[in-house]
C-alpha atoms as a PDB file:
ATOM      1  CA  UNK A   1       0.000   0.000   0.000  1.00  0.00           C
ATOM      2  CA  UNK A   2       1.273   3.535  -1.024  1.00  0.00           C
ATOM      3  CA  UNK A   3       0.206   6.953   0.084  1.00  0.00           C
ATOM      4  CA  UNK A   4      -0.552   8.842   3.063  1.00  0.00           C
ATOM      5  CA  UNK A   5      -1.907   5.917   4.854  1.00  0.00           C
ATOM      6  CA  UNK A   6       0.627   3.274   4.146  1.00  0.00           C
ATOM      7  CA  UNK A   7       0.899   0.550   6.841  1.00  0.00           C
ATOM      8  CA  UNK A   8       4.071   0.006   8.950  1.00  0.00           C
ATOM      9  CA  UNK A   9       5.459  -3.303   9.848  1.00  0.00           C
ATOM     10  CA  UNK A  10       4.149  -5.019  12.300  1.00  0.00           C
ATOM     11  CA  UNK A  11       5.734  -5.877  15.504  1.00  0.00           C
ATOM     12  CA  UNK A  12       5.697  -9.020  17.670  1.00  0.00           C
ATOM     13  CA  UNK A  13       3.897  -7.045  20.731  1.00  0.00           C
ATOM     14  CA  UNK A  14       0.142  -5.527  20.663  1.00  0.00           C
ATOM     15  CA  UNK A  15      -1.497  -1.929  20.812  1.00  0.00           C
ATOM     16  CA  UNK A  16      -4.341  -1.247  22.514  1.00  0.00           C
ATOM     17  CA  UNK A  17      -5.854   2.372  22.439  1.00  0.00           C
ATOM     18  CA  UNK A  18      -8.677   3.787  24.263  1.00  0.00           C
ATOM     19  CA  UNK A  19     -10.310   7.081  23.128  1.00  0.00           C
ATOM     20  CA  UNK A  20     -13.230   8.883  24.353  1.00  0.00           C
ATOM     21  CA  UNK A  21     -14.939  11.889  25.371  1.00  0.00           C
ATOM     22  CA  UNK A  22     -13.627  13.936  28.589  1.00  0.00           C
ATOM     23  CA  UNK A  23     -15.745  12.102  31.347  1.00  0.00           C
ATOM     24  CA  UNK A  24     -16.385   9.044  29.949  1.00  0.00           C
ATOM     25  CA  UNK A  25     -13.931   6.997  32.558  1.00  0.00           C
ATOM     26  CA  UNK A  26     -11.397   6.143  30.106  1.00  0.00           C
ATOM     27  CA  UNK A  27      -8.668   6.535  32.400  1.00  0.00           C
ATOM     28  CA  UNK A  28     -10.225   4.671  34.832  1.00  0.00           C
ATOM     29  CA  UNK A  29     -11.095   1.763  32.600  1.00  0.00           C
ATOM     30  CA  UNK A  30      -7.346   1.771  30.853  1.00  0.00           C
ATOM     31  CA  UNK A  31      -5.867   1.023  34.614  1.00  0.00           C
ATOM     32  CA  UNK A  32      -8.212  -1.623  35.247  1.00  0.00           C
ATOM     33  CA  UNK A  33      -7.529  -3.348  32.056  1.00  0.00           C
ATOM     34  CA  UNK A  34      -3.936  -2.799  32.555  1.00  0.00           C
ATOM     35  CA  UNK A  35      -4.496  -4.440  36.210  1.00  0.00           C
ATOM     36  CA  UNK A  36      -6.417  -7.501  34.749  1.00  0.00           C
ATOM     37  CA  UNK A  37      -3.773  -8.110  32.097  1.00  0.00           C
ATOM     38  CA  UNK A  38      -0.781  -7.909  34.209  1.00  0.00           C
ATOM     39  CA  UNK A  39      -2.957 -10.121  37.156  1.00  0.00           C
ATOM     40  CA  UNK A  40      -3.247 -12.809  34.004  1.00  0.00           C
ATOM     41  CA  UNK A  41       0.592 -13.168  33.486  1.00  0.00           C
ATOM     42  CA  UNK A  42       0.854 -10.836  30.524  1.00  0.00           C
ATOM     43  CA  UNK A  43       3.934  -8.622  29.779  1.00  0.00           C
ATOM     44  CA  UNK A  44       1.723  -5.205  29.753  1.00  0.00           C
ATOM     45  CA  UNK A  45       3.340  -1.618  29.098  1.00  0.00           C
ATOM     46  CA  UNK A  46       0.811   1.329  30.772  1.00  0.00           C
ATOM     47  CA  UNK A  47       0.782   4.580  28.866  1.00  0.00           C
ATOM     48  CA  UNK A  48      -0.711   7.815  27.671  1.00  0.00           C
ATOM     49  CA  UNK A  49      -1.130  10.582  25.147  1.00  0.00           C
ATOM     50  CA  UNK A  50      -0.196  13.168  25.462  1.00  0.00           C
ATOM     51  CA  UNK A  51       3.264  11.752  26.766  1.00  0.00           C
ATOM     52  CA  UNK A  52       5.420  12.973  29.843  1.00  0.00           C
ATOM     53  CA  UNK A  53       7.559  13.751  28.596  1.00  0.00           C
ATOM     54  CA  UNK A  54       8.416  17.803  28.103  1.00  0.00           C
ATOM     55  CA  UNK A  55       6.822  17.854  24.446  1.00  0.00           C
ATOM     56  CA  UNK A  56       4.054  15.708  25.613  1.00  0.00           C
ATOM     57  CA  UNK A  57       3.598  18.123  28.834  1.00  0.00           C
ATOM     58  CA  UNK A  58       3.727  21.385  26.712  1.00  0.00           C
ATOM     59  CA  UNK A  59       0.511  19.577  24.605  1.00  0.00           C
ATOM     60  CA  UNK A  60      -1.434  18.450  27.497  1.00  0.00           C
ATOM     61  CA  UNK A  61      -1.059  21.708  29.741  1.00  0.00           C
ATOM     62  CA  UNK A  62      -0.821  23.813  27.001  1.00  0.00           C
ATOM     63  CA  UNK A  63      -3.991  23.816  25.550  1.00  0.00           C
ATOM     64  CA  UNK A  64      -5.293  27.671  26.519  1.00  0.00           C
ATOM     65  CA  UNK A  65      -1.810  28.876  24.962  1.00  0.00           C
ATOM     66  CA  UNK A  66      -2.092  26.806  21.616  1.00  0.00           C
ATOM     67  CA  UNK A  67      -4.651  26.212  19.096  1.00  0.00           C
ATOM     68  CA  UNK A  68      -5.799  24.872  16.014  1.00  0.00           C
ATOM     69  CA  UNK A  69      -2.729  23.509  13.918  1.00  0.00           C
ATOM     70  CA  UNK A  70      -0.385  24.593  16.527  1.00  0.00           C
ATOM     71  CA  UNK A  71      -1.645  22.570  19.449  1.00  0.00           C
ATOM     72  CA  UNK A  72      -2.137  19.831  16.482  1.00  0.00           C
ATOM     73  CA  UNK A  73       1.577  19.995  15.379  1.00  0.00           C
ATOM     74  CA  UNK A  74       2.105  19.309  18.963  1.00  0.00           C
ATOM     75  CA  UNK A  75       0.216  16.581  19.578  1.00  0.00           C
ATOM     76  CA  UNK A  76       1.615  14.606  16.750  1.00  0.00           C
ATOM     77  CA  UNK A  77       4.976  15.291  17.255  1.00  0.00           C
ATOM     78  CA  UNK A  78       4.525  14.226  20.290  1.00  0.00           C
ATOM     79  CA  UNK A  79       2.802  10.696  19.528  1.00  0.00           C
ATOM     80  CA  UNK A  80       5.592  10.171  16.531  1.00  0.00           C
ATOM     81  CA  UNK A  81       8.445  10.403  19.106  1.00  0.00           C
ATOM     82  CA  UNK A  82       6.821   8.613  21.572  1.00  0.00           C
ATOM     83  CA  UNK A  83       6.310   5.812  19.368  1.00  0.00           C
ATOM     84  CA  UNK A  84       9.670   5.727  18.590  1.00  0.00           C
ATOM     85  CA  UNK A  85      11.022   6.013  22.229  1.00  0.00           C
ATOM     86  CA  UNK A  86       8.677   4.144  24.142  1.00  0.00           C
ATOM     87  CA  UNK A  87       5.715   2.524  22.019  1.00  0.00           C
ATOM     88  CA  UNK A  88       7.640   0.868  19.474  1.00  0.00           C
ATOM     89  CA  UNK A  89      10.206  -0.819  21.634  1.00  0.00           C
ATOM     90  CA  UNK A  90       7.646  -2.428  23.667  1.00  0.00           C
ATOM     91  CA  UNK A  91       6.088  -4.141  20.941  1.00  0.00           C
ATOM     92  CA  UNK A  92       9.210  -4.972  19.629  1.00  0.00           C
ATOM     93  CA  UNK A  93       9.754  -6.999  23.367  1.00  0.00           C
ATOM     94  CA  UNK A  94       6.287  -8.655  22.589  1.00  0.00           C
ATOM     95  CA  UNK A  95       4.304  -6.474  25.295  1.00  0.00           C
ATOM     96  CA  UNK A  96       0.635  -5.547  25.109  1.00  0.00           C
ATOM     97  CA  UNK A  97       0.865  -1.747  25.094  1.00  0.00           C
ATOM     98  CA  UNK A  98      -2.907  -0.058  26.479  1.00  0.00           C
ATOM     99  CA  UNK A  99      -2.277   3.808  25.490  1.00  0.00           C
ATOM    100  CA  UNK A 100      -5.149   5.857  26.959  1.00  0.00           C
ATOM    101  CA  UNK A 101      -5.368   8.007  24.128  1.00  0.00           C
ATOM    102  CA  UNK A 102      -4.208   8.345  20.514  1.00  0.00           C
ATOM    103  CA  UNK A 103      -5.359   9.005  17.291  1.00  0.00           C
ATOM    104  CA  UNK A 104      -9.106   9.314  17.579  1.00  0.00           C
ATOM    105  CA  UNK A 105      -8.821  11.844  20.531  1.00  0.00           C
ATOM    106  CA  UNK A 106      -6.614  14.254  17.933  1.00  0.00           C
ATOM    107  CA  UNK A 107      -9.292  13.957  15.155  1.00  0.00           C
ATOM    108  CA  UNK A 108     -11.884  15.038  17.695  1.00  0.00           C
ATOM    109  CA  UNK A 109      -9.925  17.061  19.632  1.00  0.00           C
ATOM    110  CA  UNK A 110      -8.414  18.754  16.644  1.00  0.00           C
ATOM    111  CA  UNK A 111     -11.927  18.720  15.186  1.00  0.00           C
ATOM    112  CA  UNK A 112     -13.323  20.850  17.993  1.00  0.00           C
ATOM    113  CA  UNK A 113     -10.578  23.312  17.083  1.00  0.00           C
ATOM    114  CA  UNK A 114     -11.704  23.202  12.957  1.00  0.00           C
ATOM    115  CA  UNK A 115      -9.254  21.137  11.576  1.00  0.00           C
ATOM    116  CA  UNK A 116     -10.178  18.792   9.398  1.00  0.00           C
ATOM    117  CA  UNK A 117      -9.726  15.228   9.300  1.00  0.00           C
ATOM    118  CA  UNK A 118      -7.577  14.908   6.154  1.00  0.00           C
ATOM    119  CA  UNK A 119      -5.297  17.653   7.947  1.00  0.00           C
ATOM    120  CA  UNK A 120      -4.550  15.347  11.562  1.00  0.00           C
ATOM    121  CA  UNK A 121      -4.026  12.146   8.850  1.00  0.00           C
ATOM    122  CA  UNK A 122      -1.675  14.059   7.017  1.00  0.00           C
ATOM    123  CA  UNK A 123       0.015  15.111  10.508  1.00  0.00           C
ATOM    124  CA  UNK A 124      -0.228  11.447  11.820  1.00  0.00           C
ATOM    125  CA  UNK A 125       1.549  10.103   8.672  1.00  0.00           C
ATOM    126  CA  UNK A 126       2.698   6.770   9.237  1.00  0.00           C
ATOM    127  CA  UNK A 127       1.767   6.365  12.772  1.00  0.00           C
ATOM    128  CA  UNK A 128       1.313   2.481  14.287  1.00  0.00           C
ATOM    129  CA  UNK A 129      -1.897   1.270  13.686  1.00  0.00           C
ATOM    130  CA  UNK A 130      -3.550  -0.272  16.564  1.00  0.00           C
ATOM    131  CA  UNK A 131      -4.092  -4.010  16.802  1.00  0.00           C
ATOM    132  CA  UNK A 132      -7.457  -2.845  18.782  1.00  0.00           C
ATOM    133  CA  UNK A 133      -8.933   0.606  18.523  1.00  0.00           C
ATOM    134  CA  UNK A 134     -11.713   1.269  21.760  1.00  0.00           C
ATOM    135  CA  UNK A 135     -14.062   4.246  21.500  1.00  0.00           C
ATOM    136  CA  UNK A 136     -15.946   4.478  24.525  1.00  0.00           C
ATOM    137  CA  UNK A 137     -18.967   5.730  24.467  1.00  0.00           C
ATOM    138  CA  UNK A 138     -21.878   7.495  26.860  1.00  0.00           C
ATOM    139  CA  UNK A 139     -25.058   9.598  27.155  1.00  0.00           C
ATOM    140  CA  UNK A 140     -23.647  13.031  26.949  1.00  0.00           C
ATOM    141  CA  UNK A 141     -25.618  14.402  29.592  1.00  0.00           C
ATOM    142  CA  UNK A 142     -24.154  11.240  31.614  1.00  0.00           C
ATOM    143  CA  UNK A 143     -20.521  12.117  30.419  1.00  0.00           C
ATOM    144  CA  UNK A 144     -21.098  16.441  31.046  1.00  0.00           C
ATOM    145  CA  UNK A 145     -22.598  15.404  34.800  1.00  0.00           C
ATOM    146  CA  UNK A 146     -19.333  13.311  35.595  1.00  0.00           C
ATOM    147  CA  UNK A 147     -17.574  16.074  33.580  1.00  0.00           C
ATOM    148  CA  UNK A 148     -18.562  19.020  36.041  1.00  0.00           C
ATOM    149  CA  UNK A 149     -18.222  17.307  39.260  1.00  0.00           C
ATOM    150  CA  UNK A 150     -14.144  16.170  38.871  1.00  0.00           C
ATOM    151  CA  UNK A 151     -13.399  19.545  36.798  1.00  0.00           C
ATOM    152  CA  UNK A 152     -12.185  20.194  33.136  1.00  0.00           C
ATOM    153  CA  UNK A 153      -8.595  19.098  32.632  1.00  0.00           C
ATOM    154  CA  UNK A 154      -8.251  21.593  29.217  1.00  0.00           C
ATOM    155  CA  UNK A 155     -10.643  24.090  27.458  1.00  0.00           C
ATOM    156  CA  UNK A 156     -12.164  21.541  25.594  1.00  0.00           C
ATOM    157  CA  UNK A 157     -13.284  20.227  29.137  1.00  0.00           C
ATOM    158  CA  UNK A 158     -14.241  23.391  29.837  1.00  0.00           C
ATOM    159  CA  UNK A 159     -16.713  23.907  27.515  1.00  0.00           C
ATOM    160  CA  UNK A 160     -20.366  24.162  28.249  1.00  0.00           C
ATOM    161  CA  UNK A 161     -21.312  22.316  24.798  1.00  0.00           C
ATOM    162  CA  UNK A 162     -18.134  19.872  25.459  1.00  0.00           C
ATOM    163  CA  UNK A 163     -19.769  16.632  25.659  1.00  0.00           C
ATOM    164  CA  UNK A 164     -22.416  17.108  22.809  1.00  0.00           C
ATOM    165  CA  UNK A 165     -19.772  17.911  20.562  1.00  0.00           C
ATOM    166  CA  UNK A 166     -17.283  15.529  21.114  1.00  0.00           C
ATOM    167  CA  UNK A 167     -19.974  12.930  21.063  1.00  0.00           C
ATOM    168  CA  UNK A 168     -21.004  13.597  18.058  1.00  0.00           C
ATOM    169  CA  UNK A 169     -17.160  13.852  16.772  1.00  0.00           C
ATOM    170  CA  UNK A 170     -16.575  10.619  18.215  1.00  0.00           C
ATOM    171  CA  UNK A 171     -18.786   9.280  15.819  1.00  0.00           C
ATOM    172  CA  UNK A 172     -17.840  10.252  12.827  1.00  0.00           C
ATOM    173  CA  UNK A 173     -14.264   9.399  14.388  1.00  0.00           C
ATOM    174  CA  UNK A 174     -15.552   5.997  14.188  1.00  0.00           C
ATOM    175  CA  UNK A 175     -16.519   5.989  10.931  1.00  0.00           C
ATOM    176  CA  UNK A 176     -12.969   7.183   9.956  1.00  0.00           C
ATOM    177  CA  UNK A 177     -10.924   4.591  11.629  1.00  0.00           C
ATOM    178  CA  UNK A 178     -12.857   2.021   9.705  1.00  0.00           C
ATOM    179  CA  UNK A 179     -12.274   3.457   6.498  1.00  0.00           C
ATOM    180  CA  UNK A 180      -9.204   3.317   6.734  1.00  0.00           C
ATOM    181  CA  UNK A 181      -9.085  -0.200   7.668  1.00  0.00           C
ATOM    182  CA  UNK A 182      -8.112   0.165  11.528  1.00  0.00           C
ATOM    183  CA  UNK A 183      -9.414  -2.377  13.403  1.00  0.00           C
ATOM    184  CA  UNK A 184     -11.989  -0.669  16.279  1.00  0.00           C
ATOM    185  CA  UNK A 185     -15.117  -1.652  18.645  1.00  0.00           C
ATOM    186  CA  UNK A 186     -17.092   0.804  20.774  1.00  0.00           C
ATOM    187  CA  UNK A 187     -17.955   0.568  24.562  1.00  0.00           C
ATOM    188  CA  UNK A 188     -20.781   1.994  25.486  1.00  0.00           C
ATOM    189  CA  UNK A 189     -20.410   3.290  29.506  1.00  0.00           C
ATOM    190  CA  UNK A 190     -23.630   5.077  30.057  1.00  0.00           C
ATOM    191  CA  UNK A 191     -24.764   2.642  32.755  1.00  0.00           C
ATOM    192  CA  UNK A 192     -22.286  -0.251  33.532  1.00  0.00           C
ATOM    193  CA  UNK A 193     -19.460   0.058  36.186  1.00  0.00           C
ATOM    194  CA  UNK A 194     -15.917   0.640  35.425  1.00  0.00           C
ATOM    195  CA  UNK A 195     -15.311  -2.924  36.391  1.00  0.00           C
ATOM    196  CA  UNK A 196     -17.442  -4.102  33.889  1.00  0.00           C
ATOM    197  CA  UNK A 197     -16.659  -1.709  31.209  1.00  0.00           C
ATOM    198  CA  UNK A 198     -12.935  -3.237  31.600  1.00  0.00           C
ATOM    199  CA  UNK A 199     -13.836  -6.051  31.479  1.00  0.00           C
ATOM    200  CA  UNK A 200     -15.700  -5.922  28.450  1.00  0.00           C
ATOM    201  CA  UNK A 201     -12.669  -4.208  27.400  1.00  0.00           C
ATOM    202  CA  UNK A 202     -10.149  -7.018  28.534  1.00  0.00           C
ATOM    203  CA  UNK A 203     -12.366  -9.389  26.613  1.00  0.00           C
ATOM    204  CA  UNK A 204     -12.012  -8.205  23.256  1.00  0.00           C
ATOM    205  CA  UNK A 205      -7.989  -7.678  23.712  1.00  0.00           C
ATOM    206  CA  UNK A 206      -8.229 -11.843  24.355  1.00  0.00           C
ATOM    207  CA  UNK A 207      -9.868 -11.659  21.533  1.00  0.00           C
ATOM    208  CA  UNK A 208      -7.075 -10.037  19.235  1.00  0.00           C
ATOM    209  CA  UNK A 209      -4.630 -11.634  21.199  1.00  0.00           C
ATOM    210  CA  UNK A 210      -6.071 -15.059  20.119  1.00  0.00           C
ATOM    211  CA  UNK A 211      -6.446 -14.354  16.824  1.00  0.00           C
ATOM    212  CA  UNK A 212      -2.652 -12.931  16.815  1.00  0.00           C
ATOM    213  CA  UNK A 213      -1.287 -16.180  17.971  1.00  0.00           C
ATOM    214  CA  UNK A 214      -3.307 -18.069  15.439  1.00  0.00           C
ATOM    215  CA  UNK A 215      -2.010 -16.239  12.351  1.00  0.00           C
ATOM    216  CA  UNK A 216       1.658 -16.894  13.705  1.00  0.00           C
ATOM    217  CA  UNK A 217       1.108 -20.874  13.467  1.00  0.00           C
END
């Protein structure tokens, strides 16, 4: 495959990303799953976009000072050198790598701030694809209730229309990410607890993890 979308090798480990509006207890749900894996005997590698790292830092804090295709620069710079620095190598040891956040936060994220899609693909040129994309999903009044009581963490947070609109960018997100052939399931966490919700989660990363070890017979 040529162009802007090409695919990278493959490594011997597997990526597992979780996206999803502010609120929706991704974080939450990534350390469980993280917990469960690790509790089963697998080599697991915990970590997060934006990175800390002091690019990574400037991105996540600095989202009042930059915008738009500034703050969007940022953000992928900082995802292609952590994926050279810290992803990459642990997949290259054969580790399951659960990053709470990646791609689909940046094409909503970035969305929110009117860049388009083709614009944050053409950014995220030749970043790893995921063995597992997870969108989770809520009610947005759900998501903007758990939203207000533990605070904003950006402006986006901030927001008053926050959780409608990234909701609804989620979505289309969705639609994206299959297009272009990444491999991704929605959770829906409207009513179920975060232990459910992981495991749900930790379910469908057997899943790949099967079907990974079958294709390598």
């Amino acid at each position: 495959m040529t162009g802007p979308f090409a695919e990278t090798r493959r490594l011997a480990g597997t990526l597992i990303t979780l996206d999803g509006p502010g609120g929706v207890g991704k974080s939450t749900a990534a350390r469980l799953v993280v917990d469960t894996l690790a509790d089963a005997g697998l080599p697991v590698h915990a970590t997060t976009q934006p990175s800390h790292t002091p690019l990574g830092d400037l991105a996540r804090h600095g989202t009042d000072t930059y915008q738009g295709m500034a703050l969007a620069c940022l953000c992928a710079a900082d995802r292609h050198h952590q994926l050279d620095v810290e992803i990459k190598p642990a997949l290259r040891a054969g580790k399951v790598v659960v990053c709470d956040r990646y791609l689909a936060s940046s094409l909503v994220l970035q969305g929110l701030d009117g860049l388009p899609a083709s614009t944050v693909w053409q950014l995220n040129h030749g970043v790893y694809r995921p063995d597992l994309a997870v969108i989770l999903t809520a009610d947005p009044a759900v998501i903007d209730a758990r939203l207000r009581a533990r605070g904003g963490h950006s402006r986006f947070e901030r927001a008053e229309d926050n959780s409608d609109m990234e909701s609804g960018l989620y979505v289309h997100a969705v639609v994206d990410l299959s297009e272009k052939q990444w491999p991704v399931t929605t959770v829906d966490c409207t009513t179920d607890s975060p232990k459910t919700i992981a495991a749900r989660i930790t379910l469908a990363i057997h899943e790949v993890l099967k079907e990974k070890s079958a294709a390598c017979r």
